[in-house]
N, C-alpha and C. Protein backbone atom coordinates (compact mmCIF):
# COMPACT_ATOMS: atom_id res chain seq x y z
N UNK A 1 6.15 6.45 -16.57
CA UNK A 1 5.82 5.11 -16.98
C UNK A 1 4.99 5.17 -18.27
N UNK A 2 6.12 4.85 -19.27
CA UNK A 2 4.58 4.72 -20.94
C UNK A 2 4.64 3.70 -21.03
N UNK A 3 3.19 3.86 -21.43
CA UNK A 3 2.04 2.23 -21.62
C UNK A 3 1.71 2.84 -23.15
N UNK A 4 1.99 2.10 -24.08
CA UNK A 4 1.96 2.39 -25.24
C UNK A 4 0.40 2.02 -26.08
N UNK A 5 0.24 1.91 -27.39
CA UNK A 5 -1.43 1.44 -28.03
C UNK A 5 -0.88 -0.18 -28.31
N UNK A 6 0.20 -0.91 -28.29
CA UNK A 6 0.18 -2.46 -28.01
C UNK A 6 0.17 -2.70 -26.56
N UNK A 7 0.87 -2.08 -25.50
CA UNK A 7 0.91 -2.76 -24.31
C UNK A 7 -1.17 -2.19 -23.58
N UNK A 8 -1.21 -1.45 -24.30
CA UNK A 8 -2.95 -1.68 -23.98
C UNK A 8 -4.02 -2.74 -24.12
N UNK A 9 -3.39 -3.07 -25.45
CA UNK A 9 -4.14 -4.43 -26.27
C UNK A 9 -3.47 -5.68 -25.88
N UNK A 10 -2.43 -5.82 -25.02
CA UNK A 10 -1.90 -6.81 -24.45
C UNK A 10 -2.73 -6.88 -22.74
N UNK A 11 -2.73 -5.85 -22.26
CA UNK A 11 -3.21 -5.36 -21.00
C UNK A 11 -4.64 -5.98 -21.06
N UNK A 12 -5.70 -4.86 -22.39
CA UNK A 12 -7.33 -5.37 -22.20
C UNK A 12 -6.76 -7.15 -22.52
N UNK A 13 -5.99 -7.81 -23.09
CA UNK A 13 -6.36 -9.27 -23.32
C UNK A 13 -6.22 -10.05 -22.09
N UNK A 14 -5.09 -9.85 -21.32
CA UNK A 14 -5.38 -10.33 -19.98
C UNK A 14 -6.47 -9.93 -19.15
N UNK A 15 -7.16 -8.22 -19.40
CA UNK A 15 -7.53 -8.41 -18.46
C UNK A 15 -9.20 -9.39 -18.62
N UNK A 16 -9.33 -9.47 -19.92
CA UNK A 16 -10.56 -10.21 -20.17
C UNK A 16 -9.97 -11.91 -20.03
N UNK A 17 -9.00 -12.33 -20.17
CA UNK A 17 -8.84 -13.57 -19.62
C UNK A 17 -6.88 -13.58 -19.64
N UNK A 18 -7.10 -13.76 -18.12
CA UNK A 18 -5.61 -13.60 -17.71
C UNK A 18 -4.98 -15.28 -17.61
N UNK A 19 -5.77 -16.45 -18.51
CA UNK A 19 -5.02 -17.18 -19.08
C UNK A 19 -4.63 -17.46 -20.52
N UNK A 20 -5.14 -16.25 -20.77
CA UNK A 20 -4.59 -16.28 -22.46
C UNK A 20 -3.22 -16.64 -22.44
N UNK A 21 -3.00 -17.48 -23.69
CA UNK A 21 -1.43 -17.57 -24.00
C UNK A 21 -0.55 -16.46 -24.89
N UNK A 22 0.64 -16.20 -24.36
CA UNK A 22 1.33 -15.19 -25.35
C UNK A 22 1.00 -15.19 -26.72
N UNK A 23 0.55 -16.36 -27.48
CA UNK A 23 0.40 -16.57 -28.81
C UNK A 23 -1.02 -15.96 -29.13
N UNK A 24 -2.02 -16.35 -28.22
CA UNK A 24 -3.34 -15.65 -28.28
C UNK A 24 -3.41 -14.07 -28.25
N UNK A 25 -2.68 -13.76 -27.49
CA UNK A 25 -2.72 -12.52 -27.14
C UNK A 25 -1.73 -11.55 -28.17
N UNK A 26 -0.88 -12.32 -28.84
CA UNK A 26 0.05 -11.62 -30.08
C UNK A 26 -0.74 -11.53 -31.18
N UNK A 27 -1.50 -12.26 -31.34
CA UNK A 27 -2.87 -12.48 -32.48
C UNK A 27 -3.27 -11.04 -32.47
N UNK A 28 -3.97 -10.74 -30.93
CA UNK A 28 -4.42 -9.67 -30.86
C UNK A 28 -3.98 -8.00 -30.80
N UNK A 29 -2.83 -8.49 -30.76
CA UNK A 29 -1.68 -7.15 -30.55
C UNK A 29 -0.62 -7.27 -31.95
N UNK A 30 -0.78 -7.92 -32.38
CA UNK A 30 -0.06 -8.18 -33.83
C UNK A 30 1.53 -8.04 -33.64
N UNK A 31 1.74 -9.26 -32.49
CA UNK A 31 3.04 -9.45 -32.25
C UNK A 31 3.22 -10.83 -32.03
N UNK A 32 4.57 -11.02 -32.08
CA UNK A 32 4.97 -12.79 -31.75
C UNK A 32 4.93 -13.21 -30.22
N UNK A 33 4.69 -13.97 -29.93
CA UNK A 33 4.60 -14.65 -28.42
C UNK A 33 5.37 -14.46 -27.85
N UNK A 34 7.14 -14.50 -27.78
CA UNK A 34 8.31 -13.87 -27.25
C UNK A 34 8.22 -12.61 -27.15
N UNK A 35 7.61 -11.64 -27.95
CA UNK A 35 7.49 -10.17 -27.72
C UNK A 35 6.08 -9.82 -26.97
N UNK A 36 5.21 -10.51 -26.99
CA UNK A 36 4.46 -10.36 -25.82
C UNK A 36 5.03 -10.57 -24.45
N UNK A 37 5.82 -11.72 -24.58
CA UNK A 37 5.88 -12.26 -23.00
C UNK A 37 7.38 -11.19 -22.72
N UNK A 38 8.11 -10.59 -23.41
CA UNK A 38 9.10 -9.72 -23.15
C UNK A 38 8.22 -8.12 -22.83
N UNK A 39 7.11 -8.02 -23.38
CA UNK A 39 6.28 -6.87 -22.98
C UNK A 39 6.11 -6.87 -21.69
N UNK A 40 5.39 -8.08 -21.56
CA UNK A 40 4.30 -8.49 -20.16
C UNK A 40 5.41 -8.40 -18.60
N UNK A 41 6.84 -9.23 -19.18
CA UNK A 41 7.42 -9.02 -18.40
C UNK A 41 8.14 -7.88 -17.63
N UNK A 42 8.18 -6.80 -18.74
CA UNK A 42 8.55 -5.50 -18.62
C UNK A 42 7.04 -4.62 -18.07
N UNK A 43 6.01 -4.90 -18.62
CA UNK A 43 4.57 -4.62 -17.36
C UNK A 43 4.88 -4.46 -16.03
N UNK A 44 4.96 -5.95 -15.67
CA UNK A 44 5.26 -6.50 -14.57
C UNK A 44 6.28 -5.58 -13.83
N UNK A 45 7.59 -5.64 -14.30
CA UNK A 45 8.84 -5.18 -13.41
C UNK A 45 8.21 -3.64 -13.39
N UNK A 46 7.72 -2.95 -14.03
CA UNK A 46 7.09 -1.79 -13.60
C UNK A 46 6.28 -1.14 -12.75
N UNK A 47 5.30 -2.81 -12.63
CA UNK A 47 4.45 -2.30 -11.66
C UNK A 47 2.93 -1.63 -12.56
N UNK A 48 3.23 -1.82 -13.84
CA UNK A 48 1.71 -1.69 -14.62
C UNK A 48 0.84 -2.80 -14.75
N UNK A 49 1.26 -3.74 -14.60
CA UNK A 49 0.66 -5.34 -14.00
C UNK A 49 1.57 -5.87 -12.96
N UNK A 50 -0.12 -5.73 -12.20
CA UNK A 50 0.55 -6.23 -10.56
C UNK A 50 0.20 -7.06 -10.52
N UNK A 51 -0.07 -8.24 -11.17
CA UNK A 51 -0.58 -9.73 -10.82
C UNK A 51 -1.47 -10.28 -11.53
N UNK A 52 -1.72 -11.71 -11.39
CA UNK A 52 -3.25 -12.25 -11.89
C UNK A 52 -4.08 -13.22 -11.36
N UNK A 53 -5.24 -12.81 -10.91
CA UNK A 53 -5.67 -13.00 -10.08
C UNK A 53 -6.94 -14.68 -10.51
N UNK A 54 -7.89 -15.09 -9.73
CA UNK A 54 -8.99 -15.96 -10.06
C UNK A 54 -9.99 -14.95 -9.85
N UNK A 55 -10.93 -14.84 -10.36
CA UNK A 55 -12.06 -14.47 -10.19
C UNK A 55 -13.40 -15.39 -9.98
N UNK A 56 -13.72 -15.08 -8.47
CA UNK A 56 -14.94 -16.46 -7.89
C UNK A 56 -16.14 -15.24 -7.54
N UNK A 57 -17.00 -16.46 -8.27
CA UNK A 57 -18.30 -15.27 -7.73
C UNK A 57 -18.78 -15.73 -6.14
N UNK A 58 -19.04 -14.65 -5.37
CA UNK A 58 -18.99 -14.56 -4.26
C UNK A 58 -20.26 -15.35 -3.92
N UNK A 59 -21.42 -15.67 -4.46
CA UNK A 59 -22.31 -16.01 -4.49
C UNK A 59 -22.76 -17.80 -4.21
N UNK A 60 -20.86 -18.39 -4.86
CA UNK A 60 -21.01 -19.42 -4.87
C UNK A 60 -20.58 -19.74 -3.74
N UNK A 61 -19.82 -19.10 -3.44
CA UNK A 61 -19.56 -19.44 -2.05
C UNK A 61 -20.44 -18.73 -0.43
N UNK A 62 -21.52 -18.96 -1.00
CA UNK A 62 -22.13 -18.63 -0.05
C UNK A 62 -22.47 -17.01 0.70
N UNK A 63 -21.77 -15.94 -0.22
CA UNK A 63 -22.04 -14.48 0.19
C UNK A 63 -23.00 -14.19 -1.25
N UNK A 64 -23.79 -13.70 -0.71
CA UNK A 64 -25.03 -13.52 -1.50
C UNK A 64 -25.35 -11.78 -1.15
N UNK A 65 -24.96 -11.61 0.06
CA UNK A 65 -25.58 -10.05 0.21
C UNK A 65 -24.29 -8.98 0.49
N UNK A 66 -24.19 -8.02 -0.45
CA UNK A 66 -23.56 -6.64 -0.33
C UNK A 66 -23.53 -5.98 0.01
N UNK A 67 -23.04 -4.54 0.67
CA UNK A 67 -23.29 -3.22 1.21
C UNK A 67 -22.17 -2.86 1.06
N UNK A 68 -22.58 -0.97 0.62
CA UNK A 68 -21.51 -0.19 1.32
C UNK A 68 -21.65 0.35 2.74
N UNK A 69 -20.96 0.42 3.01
CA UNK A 69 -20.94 0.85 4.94
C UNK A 69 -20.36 2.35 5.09
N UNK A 70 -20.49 3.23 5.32
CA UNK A 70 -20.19 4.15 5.46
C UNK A 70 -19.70 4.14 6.93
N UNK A 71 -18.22 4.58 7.60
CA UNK A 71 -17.66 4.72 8.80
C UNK A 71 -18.10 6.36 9.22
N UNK A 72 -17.78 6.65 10.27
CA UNK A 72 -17.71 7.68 10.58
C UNK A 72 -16.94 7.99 11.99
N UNK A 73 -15.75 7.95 11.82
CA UNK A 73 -15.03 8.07 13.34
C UNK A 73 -14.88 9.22 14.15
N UNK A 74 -14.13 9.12 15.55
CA UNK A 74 -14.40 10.14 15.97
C UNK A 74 -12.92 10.91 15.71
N UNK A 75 -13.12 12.39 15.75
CA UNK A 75 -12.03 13.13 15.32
C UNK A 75 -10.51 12.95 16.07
N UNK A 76 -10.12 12.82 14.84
CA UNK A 76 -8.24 12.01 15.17
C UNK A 76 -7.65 10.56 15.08
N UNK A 77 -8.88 10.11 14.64
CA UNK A 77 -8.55 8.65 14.39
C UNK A 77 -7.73 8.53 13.07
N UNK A 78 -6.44 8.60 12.68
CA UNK A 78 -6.12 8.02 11.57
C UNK A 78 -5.95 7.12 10.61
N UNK A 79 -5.51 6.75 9.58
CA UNK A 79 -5.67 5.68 8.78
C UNK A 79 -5.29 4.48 9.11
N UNK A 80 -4.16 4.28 9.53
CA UNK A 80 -3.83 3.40 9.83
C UNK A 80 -4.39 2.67 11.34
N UNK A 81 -4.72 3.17 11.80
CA UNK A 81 -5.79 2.56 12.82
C UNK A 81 -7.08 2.14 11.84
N UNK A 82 -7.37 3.21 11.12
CA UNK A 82 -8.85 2.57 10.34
C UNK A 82 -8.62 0.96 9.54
N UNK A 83 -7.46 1.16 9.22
CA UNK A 83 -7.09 -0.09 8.02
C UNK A 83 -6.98 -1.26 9.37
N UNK A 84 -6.16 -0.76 10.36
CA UNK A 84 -6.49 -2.25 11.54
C UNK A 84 -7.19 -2.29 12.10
N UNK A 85 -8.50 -1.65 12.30
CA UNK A 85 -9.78 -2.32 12.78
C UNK A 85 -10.47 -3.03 12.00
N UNK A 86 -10.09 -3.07 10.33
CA UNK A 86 -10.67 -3.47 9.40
C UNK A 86 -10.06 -4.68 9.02
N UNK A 87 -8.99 -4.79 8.88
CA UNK A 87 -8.58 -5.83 8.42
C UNK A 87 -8.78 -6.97 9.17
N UNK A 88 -9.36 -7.78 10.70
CA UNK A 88 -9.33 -8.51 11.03
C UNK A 88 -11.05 -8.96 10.39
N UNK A 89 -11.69 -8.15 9.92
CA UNK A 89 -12.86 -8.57 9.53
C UNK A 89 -13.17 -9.26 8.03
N UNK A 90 -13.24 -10.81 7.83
CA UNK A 90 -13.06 -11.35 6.13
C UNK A 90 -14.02 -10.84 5.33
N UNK A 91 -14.98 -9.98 6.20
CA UNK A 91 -16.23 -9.72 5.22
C UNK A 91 -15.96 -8.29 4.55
N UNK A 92 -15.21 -7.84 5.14
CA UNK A 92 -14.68 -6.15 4.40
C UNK A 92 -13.66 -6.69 3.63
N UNK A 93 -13.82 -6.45 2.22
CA UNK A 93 -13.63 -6.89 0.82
C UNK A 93 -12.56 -5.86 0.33
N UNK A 94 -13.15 -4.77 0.61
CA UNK A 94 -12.70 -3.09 0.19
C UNK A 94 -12.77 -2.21 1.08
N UNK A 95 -12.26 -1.12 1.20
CA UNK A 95 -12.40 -0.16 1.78
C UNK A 95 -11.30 1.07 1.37
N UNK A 96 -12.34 2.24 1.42
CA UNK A 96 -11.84 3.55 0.63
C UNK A 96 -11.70 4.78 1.98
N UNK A 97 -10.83 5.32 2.15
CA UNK A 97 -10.84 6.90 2.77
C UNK A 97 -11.10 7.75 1.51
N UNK A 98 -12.47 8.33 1.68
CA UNK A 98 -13.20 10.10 1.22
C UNK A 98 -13.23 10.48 1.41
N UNK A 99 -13.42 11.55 0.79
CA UNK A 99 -13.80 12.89 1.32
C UNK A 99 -15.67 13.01 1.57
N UNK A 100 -16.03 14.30 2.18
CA UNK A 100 -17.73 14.16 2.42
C UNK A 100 -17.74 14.11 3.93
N UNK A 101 -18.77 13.64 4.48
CA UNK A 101 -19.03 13.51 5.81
C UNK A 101 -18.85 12.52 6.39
N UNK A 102 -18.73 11.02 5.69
CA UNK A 102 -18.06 9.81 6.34
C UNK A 102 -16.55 9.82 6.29
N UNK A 103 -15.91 9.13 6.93
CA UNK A 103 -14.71 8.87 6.73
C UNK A 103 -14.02 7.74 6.05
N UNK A 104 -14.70 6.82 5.76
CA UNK A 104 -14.66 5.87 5.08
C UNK A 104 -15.51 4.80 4.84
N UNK A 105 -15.56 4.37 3.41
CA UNK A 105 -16.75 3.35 2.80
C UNK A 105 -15.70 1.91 2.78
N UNK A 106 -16.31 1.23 3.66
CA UNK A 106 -16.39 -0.47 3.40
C UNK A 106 -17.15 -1.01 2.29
N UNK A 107 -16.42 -1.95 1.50
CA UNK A 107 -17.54 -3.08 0.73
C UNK A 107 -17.67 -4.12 1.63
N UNK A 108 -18.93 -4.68 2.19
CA UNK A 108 -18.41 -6.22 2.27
C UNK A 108 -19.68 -7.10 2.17
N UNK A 109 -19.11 -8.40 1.97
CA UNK A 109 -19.76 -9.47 1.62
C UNK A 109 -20.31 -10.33 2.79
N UNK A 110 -22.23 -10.33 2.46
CA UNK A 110 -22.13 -11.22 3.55
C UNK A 110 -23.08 -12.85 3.24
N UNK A 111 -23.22 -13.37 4.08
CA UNK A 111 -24.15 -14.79 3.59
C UNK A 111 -25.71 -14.05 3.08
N UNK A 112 -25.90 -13.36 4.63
CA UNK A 112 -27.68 -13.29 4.14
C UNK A 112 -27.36 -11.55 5.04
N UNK A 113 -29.17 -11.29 4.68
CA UNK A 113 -28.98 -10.06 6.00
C UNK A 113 -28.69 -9.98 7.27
N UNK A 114 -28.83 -11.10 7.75
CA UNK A 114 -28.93 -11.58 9.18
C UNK A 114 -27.27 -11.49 9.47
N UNK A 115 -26.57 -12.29 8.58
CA UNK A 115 -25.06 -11.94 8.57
C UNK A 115 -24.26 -10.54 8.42
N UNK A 116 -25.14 -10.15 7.91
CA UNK A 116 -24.95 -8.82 7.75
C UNK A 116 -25.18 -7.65 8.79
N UNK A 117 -26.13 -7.73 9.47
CA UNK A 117 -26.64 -7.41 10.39
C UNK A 117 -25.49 -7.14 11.62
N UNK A 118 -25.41 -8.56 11.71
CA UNK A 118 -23.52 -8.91 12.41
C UNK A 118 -22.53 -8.11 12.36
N UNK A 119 -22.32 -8.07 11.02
CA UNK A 119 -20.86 -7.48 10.20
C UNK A 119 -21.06 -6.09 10.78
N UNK A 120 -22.61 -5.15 10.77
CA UNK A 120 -22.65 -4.13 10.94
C UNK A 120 -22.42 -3.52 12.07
N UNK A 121 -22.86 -4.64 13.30
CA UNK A 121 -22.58 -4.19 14.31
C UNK A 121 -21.30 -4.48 15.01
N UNK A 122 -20.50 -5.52 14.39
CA UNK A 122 -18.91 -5.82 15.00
C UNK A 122 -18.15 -4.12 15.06
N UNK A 123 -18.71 -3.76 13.07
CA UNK A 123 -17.78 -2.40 13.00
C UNK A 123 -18.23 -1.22 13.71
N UNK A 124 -19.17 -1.55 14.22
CA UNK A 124 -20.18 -0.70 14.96
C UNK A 124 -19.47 -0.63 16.96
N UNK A 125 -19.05 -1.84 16.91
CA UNK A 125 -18.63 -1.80 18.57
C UNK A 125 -16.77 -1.37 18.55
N UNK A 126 -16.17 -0.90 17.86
CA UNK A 126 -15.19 -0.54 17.28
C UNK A 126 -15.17 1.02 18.48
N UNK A 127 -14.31 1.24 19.06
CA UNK A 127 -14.58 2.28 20.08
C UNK A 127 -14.55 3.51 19.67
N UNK A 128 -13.62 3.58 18.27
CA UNK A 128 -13.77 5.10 17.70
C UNK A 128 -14.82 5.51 16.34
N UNK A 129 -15.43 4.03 16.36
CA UNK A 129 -16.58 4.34 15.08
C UNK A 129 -17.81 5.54 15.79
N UNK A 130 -17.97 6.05 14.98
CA UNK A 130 -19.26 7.39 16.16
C UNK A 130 -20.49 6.15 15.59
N UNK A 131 -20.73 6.21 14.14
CA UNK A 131 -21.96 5.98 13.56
C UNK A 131 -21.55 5.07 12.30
N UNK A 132 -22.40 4.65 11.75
CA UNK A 132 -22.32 3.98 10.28
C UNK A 132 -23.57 4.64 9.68
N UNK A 133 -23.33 4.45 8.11
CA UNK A 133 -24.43 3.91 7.32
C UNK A 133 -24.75 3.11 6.12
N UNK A 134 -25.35 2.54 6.12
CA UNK A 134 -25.10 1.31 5.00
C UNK A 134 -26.75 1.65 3.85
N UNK A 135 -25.62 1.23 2.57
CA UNK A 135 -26.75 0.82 1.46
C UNK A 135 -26.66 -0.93 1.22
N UNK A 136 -27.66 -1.35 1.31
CA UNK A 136 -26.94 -3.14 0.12
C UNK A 136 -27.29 -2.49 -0.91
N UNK A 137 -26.40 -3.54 -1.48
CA UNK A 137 -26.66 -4.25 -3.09
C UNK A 137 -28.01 -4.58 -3.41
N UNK A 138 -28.58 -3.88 -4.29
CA UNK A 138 -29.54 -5.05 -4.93
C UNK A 138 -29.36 -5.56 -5.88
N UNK A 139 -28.64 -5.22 -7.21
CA UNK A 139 -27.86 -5.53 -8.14
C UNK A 139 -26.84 -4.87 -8.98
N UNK A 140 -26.15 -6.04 -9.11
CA UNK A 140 -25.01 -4.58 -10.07
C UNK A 140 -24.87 -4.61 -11.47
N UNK A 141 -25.18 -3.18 -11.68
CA UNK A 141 -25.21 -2.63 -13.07
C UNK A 141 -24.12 -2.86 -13.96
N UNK A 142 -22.85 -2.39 -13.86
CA UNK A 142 -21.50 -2.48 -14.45
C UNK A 142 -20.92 -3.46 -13.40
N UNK A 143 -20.32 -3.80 -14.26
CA UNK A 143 -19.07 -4.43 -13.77
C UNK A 143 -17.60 -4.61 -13.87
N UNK A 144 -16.38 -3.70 -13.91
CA UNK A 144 -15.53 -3.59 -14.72
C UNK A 144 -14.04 -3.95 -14.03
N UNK A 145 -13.53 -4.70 -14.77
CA UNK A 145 -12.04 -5.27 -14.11
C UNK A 145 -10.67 -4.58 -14.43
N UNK A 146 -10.32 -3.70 -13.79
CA UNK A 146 -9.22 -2.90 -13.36
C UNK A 146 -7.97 -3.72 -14.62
């Protein structure tokens, strides 16, 4: 799959605002609007842009507090069990299988600590979780959109 030095500068323009218009974004890539949107569309069918999304700060809607959660299951639990104990929960945002001594880091979002508190122990009564451990958020440094 080549991603060339225009379909980059087409790429960073969406990804800093994914309602730019083809014409805006040819400005910036020093192409015509039909050859952007014949780029973008060829992105797309590739699978080098998978979509475009809204971006809401979580804050406004009422999740104010962060953590990573560290899992730790018991030996033989595989992924796909991990991904469906997880997925019925709206507050796990993310979640990664690592390497290290956990088995997997949750992000999730909660109202306050007290909600949080919650969140920790739902994944906590999970029959093959052994242990957790969690950091919050206190603020975030970078911030960068894929």
């Amino acid at each position: 799959m080549r991603v060339d030095d225009t379909d980059r500068k087409i790429l960073a323009a969406l990804v800093e605002d994914g309602r730019s218009t083809y014409d805006e974004i040819g400005r910036r890539a020093s192409l015509s609007a039909p050859a952007v949107k014949r780029r973008v569309d060829r992105l797309r069918e590739r699978g080098v842009l998978r979509g475009f999304t809204a971006l809401v700060d979580p804050a406004a809607l009422g999740a104010s507090t962060e953590a990573l959660i560290e899992l730790f299951y018991a030996p033989g639990i595989g992924l796909d069990r991990v991904r469906e104990s997880l997925r019925p929960l709206p507050e796990v945002v993310e979640a990664w299988s690592i390497t290290g001594d956990a088995d997997c880091i949750v992000r999730v979002r909660a109202r306050d600590p007290q909600d949080l508190e919650r969140v920790i122990m739902e994944l906590q009564r999970e029959a093959s979780v052994v242990r957790t451990r969690s950091q919050v958020v206190m603020s975030r440094l970078i911030e960068r959109r894929d």
